[in-house]
Protein backbone atom coordinates (compact mmCIF):
# COMPACT_ATOMS: atom_id res chain seq x y z
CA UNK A 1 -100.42 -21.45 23.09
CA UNK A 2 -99.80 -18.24 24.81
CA UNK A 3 -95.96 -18.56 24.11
CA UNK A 4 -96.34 -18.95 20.41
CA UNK A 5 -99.08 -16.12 20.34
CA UNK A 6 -96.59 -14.00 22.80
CA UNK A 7 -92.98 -14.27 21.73
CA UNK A 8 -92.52 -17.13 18.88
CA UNK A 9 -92.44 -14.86 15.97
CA UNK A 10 -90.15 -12.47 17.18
CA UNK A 11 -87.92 -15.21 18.64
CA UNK A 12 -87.82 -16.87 15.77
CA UNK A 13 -87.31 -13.61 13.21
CA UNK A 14 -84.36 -12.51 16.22
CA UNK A 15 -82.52 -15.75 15.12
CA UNK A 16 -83.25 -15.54 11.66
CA UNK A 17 -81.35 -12.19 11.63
CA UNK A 18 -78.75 -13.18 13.29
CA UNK A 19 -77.88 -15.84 10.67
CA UNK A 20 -78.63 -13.34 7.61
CA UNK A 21 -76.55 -10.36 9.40
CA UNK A 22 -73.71 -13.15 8.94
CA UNK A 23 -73.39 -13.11 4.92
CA UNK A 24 -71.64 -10.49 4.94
CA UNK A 25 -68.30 -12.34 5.84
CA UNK A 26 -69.40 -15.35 3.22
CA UNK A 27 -65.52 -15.41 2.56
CA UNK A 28 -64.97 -16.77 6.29
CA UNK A 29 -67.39 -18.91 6.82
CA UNK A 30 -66.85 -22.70 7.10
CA UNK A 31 -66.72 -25.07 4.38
CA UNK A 32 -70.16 -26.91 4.37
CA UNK A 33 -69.30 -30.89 3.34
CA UNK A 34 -71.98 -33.74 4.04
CA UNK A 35 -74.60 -33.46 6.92
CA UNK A 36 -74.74 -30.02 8.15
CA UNK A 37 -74.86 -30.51 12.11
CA UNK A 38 -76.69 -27.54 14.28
CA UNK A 39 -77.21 -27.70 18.41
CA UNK A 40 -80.09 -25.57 19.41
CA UNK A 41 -78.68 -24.85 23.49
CA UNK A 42 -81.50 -24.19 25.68
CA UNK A 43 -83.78 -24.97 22.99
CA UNK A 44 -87.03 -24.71 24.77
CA UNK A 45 -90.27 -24.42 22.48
CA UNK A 46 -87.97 -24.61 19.18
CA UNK A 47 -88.01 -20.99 18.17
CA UNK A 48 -84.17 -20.61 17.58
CA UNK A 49 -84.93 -24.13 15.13
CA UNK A 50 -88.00 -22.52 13.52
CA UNK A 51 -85.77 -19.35 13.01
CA UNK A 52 -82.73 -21.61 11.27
CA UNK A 53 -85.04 -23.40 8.98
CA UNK A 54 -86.71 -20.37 8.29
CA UNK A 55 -83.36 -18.77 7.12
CA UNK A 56 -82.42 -22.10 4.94
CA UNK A 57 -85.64 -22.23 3.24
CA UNK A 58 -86.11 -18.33 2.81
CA UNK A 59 -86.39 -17.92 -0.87
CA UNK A 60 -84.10 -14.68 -0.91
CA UNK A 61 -81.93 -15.69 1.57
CA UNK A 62 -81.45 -19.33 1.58
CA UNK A 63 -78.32 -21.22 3.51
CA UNK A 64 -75.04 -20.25 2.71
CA UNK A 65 -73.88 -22.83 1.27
CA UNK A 66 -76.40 -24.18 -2.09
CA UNK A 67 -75.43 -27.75 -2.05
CA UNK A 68 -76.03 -28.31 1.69
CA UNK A 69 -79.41 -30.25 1.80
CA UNK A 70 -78.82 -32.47 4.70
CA UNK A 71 -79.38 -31.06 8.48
CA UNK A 72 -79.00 -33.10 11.65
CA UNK A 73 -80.64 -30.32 14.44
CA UNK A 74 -80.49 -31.32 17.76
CA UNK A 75 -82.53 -29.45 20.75
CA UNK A 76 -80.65 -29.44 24.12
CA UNK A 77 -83.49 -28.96 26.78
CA UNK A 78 -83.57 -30.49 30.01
CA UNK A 79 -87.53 -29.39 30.56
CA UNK A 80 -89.48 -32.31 29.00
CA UNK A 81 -92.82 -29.89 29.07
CA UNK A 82 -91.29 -28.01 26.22
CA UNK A 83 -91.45 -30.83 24.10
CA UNK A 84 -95.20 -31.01 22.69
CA UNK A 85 -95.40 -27.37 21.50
CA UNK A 86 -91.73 -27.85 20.34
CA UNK A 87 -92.45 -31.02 18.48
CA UNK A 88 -94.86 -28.90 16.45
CA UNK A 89 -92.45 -25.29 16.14
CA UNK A 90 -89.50 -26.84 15.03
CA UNK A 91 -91.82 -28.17 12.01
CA UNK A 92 -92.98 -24.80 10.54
CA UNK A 93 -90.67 -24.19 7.99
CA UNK A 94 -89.87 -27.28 5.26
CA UNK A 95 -88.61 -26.91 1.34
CA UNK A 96 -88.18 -29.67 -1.49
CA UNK A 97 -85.12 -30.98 -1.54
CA UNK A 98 -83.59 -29.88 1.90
CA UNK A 99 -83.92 -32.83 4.47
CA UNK A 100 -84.21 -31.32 7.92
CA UNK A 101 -83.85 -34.37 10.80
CA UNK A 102 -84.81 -33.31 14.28
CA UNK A 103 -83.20 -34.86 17.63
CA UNK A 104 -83.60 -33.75 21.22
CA UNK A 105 -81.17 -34.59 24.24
CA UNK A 106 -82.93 -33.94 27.71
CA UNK A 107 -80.12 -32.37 29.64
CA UNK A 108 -78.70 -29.48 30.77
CA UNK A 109 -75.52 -27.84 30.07
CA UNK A 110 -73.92 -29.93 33.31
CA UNK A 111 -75.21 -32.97 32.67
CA UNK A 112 -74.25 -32.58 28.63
CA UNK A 113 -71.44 -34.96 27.46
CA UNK A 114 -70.23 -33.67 23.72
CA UNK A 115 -67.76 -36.19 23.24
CA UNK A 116 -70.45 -38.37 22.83
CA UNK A 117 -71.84 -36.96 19.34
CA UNK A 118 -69.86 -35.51 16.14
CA UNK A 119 -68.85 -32.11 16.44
CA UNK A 120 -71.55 -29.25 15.80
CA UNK A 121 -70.97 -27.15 12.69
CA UNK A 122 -73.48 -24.51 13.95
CA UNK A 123 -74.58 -23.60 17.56
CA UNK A 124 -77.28 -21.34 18.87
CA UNK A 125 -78.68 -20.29 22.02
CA UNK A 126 -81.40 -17.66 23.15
CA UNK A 127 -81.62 -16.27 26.48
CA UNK A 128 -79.61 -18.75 28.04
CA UNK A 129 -76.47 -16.03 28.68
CA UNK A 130 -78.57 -14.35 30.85
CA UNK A 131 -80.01 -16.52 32.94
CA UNK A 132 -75.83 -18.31 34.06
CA UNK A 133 -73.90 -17.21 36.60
CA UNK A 134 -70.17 -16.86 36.02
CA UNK A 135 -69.60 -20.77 36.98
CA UNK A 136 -72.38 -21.65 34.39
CA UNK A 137 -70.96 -19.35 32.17
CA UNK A 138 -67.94 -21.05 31.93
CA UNK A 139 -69.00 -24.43 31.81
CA UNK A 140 -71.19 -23.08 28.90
CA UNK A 141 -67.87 -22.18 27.34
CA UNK A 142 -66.08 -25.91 27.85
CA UNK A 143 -69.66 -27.11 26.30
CA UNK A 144 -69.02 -25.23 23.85
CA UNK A 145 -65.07 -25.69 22.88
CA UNK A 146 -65.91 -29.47 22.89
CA UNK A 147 -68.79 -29.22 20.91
CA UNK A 148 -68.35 -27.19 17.85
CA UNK A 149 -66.20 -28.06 14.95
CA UNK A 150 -62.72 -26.66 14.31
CA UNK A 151 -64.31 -23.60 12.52
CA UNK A 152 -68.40 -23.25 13.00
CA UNK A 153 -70.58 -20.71 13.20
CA UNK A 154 -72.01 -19.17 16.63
CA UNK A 155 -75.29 -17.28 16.70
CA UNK A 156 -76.16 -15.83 20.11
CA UNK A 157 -79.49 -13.84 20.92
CA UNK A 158 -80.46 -12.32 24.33
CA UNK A 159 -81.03 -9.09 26.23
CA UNK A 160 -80.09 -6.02 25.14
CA UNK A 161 -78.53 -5.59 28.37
CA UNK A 162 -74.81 -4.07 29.36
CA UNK A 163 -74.21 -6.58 32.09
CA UNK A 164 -75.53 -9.68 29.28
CA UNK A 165 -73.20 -8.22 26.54
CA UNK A 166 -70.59 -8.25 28.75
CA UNK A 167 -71.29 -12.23 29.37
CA UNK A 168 -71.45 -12.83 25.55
CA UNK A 169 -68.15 -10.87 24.96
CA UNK A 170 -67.04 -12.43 27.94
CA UNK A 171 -67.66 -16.12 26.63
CA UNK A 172 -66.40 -14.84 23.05
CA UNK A 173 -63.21 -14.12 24.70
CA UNK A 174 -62.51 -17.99 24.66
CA UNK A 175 -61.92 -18.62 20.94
CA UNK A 176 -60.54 -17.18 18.13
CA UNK A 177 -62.95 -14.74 16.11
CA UNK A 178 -62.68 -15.05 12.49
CA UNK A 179 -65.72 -12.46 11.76
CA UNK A 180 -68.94 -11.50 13.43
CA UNK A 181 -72.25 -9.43 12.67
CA UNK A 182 -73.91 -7.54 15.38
CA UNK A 183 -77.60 -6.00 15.50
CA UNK A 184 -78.92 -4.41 18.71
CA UNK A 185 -80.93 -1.88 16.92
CA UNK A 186 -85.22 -2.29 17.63
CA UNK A 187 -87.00 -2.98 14.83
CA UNK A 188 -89.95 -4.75 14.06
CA UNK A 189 -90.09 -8.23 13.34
CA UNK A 190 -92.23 -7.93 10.31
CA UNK A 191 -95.27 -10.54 11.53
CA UNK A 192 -98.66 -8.32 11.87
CA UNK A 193 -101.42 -9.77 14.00
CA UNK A 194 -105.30 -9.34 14.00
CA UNK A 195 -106.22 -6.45 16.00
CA UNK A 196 -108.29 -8.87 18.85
CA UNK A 197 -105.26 -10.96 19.31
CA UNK A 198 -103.03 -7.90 19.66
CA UNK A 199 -105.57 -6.52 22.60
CA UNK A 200 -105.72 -9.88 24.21
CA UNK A 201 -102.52 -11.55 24.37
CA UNK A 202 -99.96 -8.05 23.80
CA UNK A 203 -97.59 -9.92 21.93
CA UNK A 204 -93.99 -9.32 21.18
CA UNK A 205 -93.78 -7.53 18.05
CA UNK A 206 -90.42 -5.49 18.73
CA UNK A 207 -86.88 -6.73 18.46
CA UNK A 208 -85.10 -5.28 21.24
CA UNK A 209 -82.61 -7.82 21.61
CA UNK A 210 -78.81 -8.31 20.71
CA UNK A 211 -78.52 -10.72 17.77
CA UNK A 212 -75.38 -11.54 17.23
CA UNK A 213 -73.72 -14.03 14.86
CA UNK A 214 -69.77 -15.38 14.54
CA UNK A 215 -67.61 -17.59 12.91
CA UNK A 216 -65.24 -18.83 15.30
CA UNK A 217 -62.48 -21.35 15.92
CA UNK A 218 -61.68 -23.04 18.92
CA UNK A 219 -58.49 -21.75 20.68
């Protein structure tokens, strides 16, 4: 309860920007045929999910693609205590007509075998850069060159931090990028609370992060 009251709104509107800062290059982006197929790395309490669906069902915004209405969404998360509060986040946001089916794999990014599922058409991670080393960092990167389609979409949000934009460029560095949006800039994330819960719990109401989409292909 304290994490959703916290940090889940402006995790999820970080996300949520991320994949609206990435119309702009509508001409790159993949083509979107059949089941639309997004991994969530890292996925934790579901906030990076809540902040996809979000985006898809937004009536202003709305996926990039109008005839996608199918989306497998898979949370990689190797904590299992995640899963009750996720089981309930990744649920926030539903439409008519758009068919949202939710999976979870309990690993980690070692123990994560991507041969063993289609390719991803979308991946997204937040705050997971930060946290690897340089050998986790690049078997992040082999995770993610076996994982993602021939052309998908990456959307990355973490620390606004020199040494973690270094890591993201760093991991970019591994496959061709078509196009990319970038936002670093603080803003608000547009949720207001009630003033007792503001006093009590502080929450998160800032976006300090870098939010970062990109279409890329694999080298």
């Amino acid at each position: 309860m304290v994490y959703v009251l916290k940090y889940l709104t402006v995790h999820l509107r970080e996300v949520y920007g991320a994949f609206v800062a990435l119309r702009e290059h509508d001409d790159q982006l993949p083509e979107w045929v059949g089941t639309v197929r997004v991994l969530s790395i890292g996925g934790g309490a579901g906030s990076d999910i809540a902040g996809f669906k979000n985006f898809v069902v937004d009536e202003d915004e709305g996926f990039y693609s109008a005839s996608a209405k199918q989306f497998d969404i898979t949370r990689l998360e190797r904590v299992t205590e995640w899963d009750t509060l996720a089981a309930k986040v990744v649920h926030i946001f539903s439409s008519e007509g758009i068919n949202f089916r939710q999976f979870c794999i309990h690993n980690d990014i070692n123990e994560f075998d991507p041969s063993k599922y289609p390719p991803y058409d979308i991946i997204m991670m937040s705050y997971v850069i930060s946290e690897l080393d340089d050998d986790a960092l690049d078997v992040l990167v082999n995770v993610i060159s076996s994982a993602l389609a021939a052309r998908g979409v990456l959307v990355i949000n973490d620390r606004n931090e020199l040494a973690v934009v270094a890591k993201i460029e760093r991991l970019l560095s591994n496959f061709n990028v078509v196009a990319r949006s970038q936002d670093k800039d603080e803003c608000w994330c547009g949720i207001k609370y009630p003033d007792e819960l503001r006093e009590l719990f502080k929450p998160k109401l800032n976006m300090k992060s870098v939010r970062l989409g990109a279409i890329v292909e694999r080298l």
